[in-house]
N, C-alpha and C. Protein backbone atom coordinates (compact mmCIF):
# COMPACT_ATOMS: atom_id res chain seq x y z
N UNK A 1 -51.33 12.86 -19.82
CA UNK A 1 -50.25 12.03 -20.30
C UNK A 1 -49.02 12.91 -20.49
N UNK A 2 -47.87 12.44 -19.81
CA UNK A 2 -46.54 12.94 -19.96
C UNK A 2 -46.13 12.94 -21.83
N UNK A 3 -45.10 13.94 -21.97
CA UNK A 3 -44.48 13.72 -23.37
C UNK A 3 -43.51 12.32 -23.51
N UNK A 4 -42.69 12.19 -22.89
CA UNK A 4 -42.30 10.85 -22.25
C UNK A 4 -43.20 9.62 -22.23
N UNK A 5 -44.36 9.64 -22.42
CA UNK A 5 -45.29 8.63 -22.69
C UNK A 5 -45.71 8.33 -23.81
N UNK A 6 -45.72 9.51 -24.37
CA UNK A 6 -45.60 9.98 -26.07
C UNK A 6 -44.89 9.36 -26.94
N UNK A 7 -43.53 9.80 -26.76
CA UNK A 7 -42.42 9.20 -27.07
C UNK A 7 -42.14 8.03 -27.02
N UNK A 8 -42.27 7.47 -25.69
CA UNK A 8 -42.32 5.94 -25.74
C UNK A 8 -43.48 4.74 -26.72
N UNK A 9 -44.61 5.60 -26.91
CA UNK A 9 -45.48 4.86 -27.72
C UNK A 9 -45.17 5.14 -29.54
N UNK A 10 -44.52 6.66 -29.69
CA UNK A 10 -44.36 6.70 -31.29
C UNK A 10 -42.70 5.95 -31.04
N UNK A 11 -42.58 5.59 -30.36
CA UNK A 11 -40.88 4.35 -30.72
C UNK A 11 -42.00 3.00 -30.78
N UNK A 12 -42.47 2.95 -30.18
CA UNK A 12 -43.20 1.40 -30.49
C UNK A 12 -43.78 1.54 -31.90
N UNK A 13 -44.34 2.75 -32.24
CA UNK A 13 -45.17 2.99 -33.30
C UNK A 13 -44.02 2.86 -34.81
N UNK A 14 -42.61 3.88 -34.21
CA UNK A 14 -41.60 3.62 -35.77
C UNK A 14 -41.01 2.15 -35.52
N UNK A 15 -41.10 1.67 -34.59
CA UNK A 15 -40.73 -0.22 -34.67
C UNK A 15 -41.11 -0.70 -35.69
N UNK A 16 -42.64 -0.73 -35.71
CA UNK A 16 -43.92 -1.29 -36.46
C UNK A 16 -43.35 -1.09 -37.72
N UNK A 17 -43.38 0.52 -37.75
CA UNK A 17 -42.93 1.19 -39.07
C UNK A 17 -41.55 0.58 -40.00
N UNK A 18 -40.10 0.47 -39.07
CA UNK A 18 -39.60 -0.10 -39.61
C UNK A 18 -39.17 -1.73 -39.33
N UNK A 19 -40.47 -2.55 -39.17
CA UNK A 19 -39.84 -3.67 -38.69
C UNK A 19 -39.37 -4.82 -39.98
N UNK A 20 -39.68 -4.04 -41.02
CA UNK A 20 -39.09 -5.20 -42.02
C UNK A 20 -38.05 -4.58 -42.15
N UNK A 21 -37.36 -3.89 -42.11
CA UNK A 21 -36.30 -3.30 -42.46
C UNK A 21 -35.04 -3.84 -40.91
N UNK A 22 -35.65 -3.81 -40.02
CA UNK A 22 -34.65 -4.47 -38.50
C UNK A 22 -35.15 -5.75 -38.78
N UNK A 23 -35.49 -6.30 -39.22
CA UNK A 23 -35.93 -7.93 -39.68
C UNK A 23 -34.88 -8.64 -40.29
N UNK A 24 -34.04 -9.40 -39.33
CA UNK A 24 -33.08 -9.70 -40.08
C UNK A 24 -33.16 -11.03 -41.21
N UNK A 25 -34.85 -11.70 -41.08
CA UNK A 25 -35.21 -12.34 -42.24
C UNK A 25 -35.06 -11.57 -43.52
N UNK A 26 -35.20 -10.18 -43.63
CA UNK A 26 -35.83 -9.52 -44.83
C UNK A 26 -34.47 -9.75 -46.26
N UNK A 27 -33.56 -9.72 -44.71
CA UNK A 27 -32.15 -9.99 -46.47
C UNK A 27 -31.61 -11.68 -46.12
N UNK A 28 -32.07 -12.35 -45.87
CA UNK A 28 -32.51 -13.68 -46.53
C UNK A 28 -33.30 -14.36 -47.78
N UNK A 29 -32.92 -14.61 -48.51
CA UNK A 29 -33.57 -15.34 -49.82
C UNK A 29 -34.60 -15.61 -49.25
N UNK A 30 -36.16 -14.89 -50.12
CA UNK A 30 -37.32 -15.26 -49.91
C UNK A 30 -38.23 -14.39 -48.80
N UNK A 31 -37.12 -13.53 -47.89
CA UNK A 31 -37.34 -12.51 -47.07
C UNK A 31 -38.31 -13.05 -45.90
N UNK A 32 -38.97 -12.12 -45.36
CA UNK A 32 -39.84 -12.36 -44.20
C UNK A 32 -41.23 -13.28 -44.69
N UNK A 33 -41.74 -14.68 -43.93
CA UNK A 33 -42.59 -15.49 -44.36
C UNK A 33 -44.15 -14.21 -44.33
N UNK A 34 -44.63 -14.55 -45.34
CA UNK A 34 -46.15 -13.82 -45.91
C UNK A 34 -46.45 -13.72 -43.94
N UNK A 35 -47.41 -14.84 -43.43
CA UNK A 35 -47.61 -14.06 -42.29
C UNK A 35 -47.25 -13.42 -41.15
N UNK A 36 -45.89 -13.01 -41.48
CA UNK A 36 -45.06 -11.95 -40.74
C UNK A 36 -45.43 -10.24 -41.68
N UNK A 37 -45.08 -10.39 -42.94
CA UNK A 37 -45.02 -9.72 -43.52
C UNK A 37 -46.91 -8.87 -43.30
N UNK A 38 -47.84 -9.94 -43.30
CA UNK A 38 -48.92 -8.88 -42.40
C UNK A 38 -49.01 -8.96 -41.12
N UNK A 39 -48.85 -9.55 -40.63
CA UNK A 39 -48.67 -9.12 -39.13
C UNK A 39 -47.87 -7.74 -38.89
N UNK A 40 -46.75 -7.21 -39.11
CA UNK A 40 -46.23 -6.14 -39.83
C UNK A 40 -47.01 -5.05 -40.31
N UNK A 41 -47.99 -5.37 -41.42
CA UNK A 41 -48.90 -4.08 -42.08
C UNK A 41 -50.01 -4.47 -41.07
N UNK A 42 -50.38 -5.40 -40.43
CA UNK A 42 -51.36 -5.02 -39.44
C UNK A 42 -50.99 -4.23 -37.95
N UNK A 43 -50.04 -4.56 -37.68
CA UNK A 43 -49.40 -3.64 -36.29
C UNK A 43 -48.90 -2.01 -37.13
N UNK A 44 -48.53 -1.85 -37.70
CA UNK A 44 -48.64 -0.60 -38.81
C UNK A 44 -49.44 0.23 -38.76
N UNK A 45 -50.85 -0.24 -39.00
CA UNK A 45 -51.82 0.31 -39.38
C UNK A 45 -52.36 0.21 -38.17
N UNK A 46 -52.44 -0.40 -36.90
CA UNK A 46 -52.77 0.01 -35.57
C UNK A 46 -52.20 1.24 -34.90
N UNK A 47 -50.65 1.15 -34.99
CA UNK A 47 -50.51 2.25 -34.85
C UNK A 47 -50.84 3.71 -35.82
N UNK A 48 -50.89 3.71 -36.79
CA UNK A 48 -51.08 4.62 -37.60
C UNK A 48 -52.60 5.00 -37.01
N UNK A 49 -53.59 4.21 -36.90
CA UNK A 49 -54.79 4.84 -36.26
C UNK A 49 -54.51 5.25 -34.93
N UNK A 50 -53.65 4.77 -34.13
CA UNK A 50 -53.47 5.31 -32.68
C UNK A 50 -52.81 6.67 -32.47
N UNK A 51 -52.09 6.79 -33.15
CA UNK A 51 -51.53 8.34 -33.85
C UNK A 51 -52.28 9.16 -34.04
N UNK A 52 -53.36 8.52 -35.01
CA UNK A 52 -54.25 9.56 -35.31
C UNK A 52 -55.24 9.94 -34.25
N UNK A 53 -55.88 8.83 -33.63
CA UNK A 53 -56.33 8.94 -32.34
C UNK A 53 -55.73 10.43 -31.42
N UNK A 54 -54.62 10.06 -31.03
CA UNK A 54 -53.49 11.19 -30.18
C UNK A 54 -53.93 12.17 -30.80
N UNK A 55 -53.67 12.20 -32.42
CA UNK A 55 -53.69 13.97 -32.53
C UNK A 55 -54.72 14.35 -32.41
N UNK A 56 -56.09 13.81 -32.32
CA UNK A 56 -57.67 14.04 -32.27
C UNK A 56 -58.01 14.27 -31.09
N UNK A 57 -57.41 13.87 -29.86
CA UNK A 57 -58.13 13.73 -28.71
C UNK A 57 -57.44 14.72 -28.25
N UNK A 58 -56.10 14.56 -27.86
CA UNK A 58 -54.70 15.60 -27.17
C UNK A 58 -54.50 17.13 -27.83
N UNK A 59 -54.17 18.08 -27.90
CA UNK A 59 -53.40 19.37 -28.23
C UNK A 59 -52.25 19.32 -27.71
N UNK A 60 -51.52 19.32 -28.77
CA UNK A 60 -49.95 19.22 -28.76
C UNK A 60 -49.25 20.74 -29.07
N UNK A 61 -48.71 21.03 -27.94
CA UNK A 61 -48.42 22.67 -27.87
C UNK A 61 -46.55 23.09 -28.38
N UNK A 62 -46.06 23.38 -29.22
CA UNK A 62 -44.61 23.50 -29.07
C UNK A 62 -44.19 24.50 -27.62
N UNK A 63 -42.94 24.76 -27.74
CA UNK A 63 -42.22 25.39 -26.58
C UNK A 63 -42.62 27.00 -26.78
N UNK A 64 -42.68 27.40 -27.71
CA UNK A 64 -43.52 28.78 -28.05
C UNK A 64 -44.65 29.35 -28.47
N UNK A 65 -45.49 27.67 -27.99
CA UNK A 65 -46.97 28.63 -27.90
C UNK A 65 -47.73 27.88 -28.33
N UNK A 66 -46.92 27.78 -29.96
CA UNK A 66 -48.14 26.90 -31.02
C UNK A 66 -48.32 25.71 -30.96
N UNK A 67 -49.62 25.20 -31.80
CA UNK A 67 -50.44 23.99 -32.23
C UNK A 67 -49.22 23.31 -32.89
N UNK A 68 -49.00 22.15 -32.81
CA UNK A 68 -48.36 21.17 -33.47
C UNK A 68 -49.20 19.90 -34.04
N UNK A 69 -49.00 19.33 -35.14
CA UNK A 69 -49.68 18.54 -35.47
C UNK A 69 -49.01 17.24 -35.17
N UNK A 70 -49.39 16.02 -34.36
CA UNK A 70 -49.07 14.96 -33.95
C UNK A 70 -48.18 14.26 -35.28
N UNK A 71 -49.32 13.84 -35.84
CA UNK A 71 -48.69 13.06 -37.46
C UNK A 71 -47.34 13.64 -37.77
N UNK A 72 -47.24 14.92 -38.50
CA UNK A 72 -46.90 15.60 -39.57
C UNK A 72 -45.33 16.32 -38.45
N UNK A 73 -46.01 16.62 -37.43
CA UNK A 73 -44.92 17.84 -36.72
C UNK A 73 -44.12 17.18 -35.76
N UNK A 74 -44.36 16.21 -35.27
CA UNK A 74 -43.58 14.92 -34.25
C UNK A 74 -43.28 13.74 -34.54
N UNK A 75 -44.65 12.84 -35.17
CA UNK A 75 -44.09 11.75 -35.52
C UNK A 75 -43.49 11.21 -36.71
N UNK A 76 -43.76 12.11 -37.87
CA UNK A 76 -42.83 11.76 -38.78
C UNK A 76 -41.69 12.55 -38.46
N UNK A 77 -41.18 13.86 -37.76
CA UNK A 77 -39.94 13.99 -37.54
C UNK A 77 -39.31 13.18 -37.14
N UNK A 78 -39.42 12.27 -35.98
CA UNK A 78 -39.25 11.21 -35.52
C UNK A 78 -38.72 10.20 -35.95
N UNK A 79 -40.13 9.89 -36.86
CA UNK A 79 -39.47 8.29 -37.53
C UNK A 79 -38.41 8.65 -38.88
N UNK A 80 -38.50 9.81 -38.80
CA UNK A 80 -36.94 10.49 -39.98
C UNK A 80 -35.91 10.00 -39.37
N UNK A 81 -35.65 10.67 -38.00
CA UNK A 81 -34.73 10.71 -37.28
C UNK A 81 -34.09 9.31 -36.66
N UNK A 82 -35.24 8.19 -36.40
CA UNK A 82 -34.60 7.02 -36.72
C UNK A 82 -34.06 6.48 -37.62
N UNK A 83 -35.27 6.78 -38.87
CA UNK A 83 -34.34 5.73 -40.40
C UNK A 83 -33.17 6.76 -40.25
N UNK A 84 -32.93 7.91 -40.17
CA UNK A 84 -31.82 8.02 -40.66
C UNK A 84 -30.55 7.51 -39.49
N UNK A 85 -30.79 7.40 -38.00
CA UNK A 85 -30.10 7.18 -37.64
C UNK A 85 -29.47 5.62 -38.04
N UNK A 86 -30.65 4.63 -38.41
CA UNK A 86 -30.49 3.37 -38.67
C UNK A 86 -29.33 3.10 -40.28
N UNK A 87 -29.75 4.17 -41.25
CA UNK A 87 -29.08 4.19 -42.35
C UNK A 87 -27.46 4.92 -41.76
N UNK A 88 -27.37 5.39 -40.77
CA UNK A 88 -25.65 6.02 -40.38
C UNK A 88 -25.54 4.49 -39.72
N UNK A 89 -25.92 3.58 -39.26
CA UNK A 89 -25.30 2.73 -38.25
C UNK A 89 -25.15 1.38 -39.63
N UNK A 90 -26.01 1.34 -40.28
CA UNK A 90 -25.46 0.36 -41.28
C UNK A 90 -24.40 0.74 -42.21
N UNK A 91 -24.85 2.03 -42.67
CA UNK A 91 -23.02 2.85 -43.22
C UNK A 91 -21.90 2.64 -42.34
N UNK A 92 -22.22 2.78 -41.40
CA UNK A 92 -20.65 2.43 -40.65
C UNK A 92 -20.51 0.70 -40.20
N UNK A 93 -21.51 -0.10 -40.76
CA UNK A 93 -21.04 -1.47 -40.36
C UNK A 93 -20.51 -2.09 -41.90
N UNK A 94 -20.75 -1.45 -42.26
CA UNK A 94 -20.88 -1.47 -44.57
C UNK A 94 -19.46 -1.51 -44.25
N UNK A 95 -18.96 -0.11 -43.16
CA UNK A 95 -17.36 0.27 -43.78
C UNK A 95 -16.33 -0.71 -43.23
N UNK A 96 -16.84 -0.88 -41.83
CA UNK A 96 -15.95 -2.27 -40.75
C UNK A 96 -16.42 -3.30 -41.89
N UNK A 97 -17.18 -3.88 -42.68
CA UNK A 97 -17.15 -4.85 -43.42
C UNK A 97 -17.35 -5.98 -42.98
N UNK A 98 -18.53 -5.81 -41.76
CA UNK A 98 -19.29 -6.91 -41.30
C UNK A 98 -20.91 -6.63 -41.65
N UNK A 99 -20.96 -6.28 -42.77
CA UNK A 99 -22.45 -6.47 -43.09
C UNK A 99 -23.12 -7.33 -43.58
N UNK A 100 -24.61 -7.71 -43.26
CA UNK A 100 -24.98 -9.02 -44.24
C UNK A 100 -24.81 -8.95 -45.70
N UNK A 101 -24.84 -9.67 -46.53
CA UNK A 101 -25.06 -9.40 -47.83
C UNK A 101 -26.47 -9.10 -47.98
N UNK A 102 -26.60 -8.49 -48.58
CA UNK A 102 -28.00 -7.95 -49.20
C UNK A 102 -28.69 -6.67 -48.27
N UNK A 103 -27.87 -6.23 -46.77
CA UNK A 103 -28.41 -5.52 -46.23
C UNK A 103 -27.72 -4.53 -46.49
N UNK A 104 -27.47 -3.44 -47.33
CA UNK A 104 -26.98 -2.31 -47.44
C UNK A 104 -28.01 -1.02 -46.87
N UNK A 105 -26.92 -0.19 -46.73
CA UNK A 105 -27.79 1.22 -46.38
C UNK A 105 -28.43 1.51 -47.97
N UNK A 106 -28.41 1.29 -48.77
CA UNK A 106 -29.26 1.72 -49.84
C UNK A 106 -30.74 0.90 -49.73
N UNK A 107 -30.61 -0.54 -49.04
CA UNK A 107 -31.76 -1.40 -49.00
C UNK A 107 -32.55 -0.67 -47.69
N UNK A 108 -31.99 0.19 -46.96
CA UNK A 108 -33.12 0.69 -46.12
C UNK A 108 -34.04 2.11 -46.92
């Protein structure tokens, strides 16, 4: 398996991760209906075992040599690197002053 294949499955995987948060039910009164809201912690927790899967089966090598740990050393860098990109893109829609109400960068 390519890294590129990788990548493409931990973006499906931080989707999961943040899909109540890109849910544009969630800042609606009453938020996302209950069986969304597990459907959500059940696609979650699929990926979260498929992750773990990857790091069990695969050896993930950095550019100088070493062991990397799937979880800990890629995919939560990762899904950092989205929320935070997601928290700069609602800061700058906060400032143009087309944001929903109730969706602030503090609510992510």
């Amino acid at each position: 398996m390519k890294f590129d294949g990788i990548l493409d499955l931990l973006s499906l995987c931080n989707l999961m991760e943040l899909g109540n948060v890109l849910s544009e039910a969630t800042y609606h009164v009453g938020g996302l209906p209950s069986y969304q809201r597990h459907q959500l912690i059940q696609a979650r927790l699929l990926c979260r075992k498929l992750v773990g899967w990857l790091g069990a089966t695969f050896e993930f090598i950095s550019n100088d040599g070493q062991s990397v740990d799937l979880k800990s050393d890629i995919h939560m860098f990762y899904l950092a690197r989205q929320a935070k990109a997601l928290v700069a893109y609602k800061t700058s829609v906060a400032m143009a002053g087309s944001l929903q109400q109730g969706c602030s960068p503090e609510a992510v």
